[in-house]
PDB file of N, CA and C in Angstrom:
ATOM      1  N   UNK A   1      82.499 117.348  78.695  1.00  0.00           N
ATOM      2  CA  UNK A   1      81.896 117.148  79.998  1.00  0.00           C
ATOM      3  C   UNK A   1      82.955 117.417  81.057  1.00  0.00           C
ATOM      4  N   UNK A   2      82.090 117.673  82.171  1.00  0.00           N
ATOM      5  CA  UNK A   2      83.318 118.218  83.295  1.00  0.00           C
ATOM      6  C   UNK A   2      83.637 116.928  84.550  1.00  0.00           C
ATOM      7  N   UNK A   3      84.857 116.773  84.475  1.00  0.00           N
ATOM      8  CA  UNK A   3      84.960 115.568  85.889  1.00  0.00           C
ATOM      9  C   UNK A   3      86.336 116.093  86.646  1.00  0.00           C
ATOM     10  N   UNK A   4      86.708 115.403  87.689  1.00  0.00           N
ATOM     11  CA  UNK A   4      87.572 115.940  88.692  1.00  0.00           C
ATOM     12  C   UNK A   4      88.918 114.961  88.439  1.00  0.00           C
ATOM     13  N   UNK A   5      89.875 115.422  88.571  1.00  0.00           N
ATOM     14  CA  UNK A   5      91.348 114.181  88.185  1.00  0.00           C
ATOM     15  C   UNK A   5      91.752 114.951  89.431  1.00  0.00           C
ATOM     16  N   UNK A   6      92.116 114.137  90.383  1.00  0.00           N
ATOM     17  CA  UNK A   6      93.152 114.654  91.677  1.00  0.00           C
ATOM     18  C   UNK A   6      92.603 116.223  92.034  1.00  0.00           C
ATOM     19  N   UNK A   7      91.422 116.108  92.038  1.00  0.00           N
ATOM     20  CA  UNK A   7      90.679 117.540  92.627  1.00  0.00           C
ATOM     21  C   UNK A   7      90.801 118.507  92.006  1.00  0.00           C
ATOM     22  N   UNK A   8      91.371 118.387  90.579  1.00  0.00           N
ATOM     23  CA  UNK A   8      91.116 119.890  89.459  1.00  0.00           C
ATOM     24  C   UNK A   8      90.269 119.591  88.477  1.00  0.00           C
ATOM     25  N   UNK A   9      89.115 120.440  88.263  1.00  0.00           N
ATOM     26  CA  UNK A   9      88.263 120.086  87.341  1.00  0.00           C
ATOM     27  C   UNK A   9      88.554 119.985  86.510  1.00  0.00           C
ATOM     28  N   UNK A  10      88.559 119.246  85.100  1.00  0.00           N
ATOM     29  CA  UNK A  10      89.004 119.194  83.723  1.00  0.00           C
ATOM     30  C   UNK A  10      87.895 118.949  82.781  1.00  0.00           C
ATOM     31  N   UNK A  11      87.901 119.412  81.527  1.00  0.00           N
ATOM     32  CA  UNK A  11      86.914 119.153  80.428  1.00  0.00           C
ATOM     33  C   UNK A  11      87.429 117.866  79.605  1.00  0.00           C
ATOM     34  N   UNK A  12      86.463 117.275  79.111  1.00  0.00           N
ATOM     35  CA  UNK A  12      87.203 116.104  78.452  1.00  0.00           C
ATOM     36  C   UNK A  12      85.870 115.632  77.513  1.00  0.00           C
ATOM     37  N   UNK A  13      85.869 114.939  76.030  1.00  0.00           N
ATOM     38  CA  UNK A  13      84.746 114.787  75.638  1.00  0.00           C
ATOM     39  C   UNK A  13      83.789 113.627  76.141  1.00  0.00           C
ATOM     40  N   UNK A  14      82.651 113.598  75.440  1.00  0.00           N
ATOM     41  CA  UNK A  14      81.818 112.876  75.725  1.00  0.00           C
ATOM     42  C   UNK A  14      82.582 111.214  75.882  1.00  0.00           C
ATOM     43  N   UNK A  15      81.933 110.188  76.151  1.00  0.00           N
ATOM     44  CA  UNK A  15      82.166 108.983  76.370  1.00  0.00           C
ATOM     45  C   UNK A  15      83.910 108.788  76.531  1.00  0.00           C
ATOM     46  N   UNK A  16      84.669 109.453  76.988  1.00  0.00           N
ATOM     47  CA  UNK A  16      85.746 109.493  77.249  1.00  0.00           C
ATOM     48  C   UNK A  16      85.787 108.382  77.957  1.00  0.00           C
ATOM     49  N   UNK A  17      87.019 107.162  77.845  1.00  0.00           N
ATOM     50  CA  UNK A  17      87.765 106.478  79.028  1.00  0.00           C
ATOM     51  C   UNK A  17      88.657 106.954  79.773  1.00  0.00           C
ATOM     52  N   UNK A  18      88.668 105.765  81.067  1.00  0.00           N
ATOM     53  CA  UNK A  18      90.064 105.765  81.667  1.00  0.00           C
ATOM     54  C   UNK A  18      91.447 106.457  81.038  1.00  0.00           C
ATOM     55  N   UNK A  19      91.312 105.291  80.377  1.00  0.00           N
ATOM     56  CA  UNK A  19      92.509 105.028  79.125  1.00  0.00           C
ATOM     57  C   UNK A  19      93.141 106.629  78.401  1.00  0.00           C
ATOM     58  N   UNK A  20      91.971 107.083  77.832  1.00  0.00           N
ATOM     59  CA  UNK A  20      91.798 108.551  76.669  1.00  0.00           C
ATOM     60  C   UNK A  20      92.406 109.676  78.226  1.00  0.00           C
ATOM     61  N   UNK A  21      91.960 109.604  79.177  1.00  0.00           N
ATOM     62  CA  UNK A  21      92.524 110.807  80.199  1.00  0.00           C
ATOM     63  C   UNK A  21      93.961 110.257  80.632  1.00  0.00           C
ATOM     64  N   UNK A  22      94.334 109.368  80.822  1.00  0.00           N
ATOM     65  CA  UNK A  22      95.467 108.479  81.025  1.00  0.00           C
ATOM     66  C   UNK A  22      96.889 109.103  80.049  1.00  0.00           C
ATOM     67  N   UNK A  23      96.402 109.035  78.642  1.00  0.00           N
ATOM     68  CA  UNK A  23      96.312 109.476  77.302  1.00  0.00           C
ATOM     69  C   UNK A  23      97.116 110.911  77.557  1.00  0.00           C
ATOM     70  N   UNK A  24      95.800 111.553  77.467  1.00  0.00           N
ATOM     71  CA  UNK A  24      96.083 113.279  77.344  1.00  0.00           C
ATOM     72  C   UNK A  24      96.844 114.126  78.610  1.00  0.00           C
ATOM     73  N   UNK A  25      97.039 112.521  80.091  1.00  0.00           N
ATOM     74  CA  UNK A  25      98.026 113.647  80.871  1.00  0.00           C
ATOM     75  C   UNK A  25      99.747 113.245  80.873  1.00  0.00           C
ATOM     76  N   UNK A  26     100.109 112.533  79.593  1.00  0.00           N
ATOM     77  CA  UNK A  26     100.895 111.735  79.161  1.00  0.00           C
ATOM     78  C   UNK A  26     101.631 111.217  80.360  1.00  0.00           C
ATOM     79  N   UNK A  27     100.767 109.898  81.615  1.00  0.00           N
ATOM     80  CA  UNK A  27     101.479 108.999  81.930  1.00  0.00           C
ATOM     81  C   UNK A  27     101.332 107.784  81.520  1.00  0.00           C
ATOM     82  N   UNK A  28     102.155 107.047  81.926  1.00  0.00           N
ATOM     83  CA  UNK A  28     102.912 105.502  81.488  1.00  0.00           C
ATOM     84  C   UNK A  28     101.695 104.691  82.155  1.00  0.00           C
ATOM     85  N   UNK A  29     100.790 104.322  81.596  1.00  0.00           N
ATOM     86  CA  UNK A  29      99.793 103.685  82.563  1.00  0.00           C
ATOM     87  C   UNK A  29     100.396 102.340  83.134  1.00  0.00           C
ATOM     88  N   UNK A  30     101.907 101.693  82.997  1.00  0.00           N
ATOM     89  CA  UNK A  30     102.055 100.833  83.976  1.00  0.00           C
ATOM     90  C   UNK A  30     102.497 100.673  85.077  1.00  0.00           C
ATOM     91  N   UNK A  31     102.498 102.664  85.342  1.00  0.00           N
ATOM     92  CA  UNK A  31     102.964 102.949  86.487  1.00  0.00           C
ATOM     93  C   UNK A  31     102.163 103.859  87.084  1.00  0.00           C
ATOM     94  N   UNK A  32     100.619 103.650  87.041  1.00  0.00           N
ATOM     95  CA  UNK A  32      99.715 104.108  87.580  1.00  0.00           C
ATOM     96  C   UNK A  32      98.621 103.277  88.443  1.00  0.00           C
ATOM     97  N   UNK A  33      98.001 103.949  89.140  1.00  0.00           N
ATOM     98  CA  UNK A  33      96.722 103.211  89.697  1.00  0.00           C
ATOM     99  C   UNK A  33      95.459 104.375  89.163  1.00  0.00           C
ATOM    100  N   UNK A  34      94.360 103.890  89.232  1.00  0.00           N
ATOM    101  CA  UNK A  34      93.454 105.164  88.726  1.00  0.00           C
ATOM    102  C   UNK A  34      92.148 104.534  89.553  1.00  0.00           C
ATOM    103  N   UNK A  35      91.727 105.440  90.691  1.00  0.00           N
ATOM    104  CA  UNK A  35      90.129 105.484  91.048  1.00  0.00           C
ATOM    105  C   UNK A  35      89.182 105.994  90.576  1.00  0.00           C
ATOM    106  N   UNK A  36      87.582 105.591  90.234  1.00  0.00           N
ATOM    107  CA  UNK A  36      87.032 106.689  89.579  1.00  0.00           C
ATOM    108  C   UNK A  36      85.358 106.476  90.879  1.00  0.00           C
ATOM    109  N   UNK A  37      85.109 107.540  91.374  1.00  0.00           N
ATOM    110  CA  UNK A  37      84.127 107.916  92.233  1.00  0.00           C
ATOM    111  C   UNK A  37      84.591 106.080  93.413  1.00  0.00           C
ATOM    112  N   UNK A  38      85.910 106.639  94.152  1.00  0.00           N
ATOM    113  CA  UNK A  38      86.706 105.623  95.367  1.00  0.00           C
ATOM    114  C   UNK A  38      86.441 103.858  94.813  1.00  0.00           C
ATOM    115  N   UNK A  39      86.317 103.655  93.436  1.00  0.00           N
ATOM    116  CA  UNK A  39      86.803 102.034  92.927  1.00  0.00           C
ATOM    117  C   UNK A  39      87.923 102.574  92.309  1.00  0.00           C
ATOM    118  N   UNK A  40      88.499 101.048  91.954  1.00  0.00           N
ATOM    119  CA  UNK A  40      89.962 100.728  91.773  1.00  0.00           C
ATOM    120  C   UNK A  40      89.491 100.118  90.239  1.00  0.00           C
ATOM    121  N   UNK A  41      89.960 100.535  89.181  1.00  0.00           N
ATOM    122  CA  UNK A  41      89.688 100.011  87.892  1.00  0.00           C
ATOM    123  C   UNK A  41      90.964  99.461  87.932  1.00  0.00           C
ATOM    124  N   UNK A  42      90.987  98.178  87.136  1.00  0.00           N
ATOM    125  CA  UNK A  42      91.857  97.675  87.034  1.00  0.00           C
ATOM    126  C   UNK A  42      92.637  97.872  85.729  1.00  0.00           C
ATOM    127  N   UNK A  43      93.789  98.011  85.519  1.00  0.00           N
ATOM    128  CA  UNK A  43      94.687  98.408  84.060  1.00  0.00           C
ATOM    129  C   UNK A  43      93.798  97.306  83.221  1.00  0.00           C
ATOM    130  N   UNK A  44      93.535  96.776  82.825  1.00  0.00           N
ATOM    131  CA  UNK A  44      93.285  96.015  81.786  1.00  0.00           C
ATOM    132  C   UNK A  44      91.348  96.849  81.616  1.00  0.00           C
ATOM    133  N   UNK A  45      90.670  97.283  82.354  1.00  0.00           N
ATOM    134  CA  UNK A  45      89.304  97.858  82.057  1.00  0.00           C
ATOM    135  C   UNK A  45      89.814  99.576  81.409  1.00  0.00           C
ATOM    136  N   UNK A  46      91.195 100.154  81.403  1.00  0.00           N
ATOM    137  CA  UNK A  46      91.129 101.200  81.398  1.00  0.00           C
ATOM    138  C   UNK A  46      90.137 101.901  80.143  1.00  0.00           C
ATOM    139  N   UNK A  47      90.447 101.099  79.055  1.00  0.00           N
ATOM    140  CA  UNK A  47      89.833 101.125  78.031  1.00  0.00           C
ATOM    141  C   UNK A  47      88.494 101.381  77.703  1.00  0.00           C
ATOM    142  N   UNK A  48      87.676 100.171  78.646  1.00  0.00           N
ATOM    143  CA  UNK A  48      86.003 100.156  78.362  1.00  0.00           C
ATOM    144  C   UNK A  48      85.777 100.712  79.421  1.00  0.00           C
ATOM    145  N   UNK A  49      86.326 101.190  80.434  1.00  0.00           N
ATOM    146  CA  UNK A  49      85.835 101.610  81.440  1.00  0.00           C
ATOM    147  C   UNK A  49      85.278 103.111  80.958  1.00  0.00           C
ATOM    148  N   UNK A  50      84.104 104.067  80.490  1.00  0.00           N
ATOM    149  CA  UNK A  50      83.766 105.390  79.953  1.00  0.00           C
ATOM    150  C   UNK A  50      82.899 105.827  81.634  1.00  0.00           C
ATOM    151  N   UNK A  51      83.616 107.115  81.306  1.00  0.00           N
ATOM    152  CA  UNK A  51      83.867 108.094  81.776  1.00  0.00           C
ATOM    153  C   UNK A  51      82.417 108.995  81.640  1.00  0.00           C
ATOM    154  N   UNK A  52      81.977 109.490  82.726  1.00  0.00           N
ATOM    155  CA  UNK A  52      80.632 110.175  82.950  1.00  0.00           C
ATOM    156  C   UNK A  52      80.460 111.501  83.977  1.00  0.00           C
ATOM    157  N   UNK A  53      79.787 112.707  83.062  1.00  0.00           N
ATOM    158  CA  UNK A  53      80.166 113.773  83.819  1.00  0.00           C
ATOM    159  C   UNK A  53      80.180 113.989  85.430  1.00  0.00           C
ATOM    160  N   UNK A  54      80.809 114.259  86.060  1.00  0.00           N
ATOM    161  CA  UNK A  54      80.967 114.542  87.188  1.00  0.00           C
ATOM    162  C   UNK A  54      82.144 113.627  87.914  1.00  0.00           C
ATOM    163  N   UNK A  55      82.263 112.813  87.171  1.00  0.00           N
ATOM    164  CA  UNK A  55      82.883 111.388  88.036  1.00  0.00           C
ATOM    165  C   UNK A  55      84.171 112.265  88.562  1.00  0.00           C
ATOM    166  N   UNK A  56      84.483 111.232  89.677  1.00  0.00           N
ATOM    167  CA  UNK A  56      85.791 111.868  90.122  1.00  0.00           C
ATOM    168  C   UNK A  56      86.782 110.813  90.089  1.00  0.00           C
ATOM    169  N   UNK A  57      88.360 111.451  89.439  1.00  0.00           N
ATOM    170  CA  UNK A  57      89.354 110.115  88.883  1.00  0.00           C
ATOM    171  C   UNK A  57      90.261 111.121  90.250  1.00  0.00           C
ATOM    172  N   UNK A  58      91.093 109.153  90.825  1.00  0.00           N
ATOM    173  CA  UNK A  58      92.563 109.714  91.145  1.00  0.00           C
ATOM    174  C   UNK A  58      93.356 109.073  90.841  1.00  0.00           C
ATOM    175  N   UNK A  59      94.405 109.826  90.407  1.00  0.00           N
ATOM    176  CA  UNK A  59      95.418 108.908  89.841  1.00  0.00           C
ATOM    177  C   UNK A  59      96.822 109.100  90.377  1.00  0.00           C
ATOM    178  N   UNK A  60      97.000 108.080  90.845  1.00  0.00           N
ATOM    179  CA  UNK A  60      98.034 107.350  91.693  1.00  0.00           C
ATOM    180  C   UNK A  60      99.745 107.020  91.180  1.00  0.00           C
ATOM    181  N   UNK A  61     100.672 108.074  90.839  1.00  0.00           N
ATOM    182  CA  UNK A  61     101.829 107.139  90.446  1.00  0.00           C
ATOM    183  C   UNK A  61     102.456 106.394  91.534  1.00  0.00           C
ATOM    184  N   UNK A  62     103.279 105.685  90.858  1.00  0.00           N
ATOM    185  CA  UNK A  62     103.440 104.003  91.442  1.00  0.00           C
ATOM    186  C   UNK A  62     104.902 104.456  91.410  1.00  0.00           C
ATOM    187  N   UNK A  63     105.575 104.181  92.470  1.00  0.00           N
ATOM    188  CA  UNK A  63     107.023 104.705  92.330  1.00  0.00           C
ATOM    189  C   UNK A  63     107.513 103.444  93.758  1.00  0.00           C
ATOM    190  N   UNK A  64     109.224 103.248  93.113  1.00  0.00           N
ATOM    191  CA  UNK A  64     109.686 102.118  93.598  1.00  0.00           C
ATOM    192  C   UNK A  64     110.957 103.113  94.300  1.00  0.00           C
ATOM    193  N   UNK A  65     111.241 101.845  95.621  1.00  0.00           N
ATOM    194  CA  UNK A  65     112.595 102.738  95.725  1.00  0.00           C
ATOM    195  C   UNK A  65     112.929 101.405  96.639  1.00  0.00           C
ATOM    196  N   UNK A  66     114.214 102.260  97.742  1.00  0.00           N
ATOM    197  CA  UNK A  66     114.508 101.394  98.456  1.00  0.00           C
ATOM    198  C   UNK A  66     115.054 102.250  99.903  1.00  0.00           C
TER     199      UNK A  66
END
């Protein structure tokens, strides 16, 4: 199925999570945020949270400084 990650379309299978795209763009999910159609899933739903064609994900790295 087709959905949007940071405005590039990507294929990904059926009932895909958060989590599984999280996964395959190999970041550290404790240094992410992830929206899917402008909500805020929280790290602990990444998992059950499934994924439905069209949806649109953004994903946010989390970076520290000073």
């Amino acid at each position: 199925m087709k959905i949007r990650i940071n405005e590039e379309e990507r294929d990904v299978p059926e009932g895909a999570s958060v989590a599984d795209v999280v996964e395959t763009l190999s970041l550290n999910p404790k240094f992410i945020a992830v929206e899917v159609n402008l909500e805020l899933i929280p790290r602990g739903e990444h998992a059950s949270h499934k994924l439905s064609a069209g949806d649109q994900l953004e994903v946010v790295t989390l970076v520290g400084g000073g």
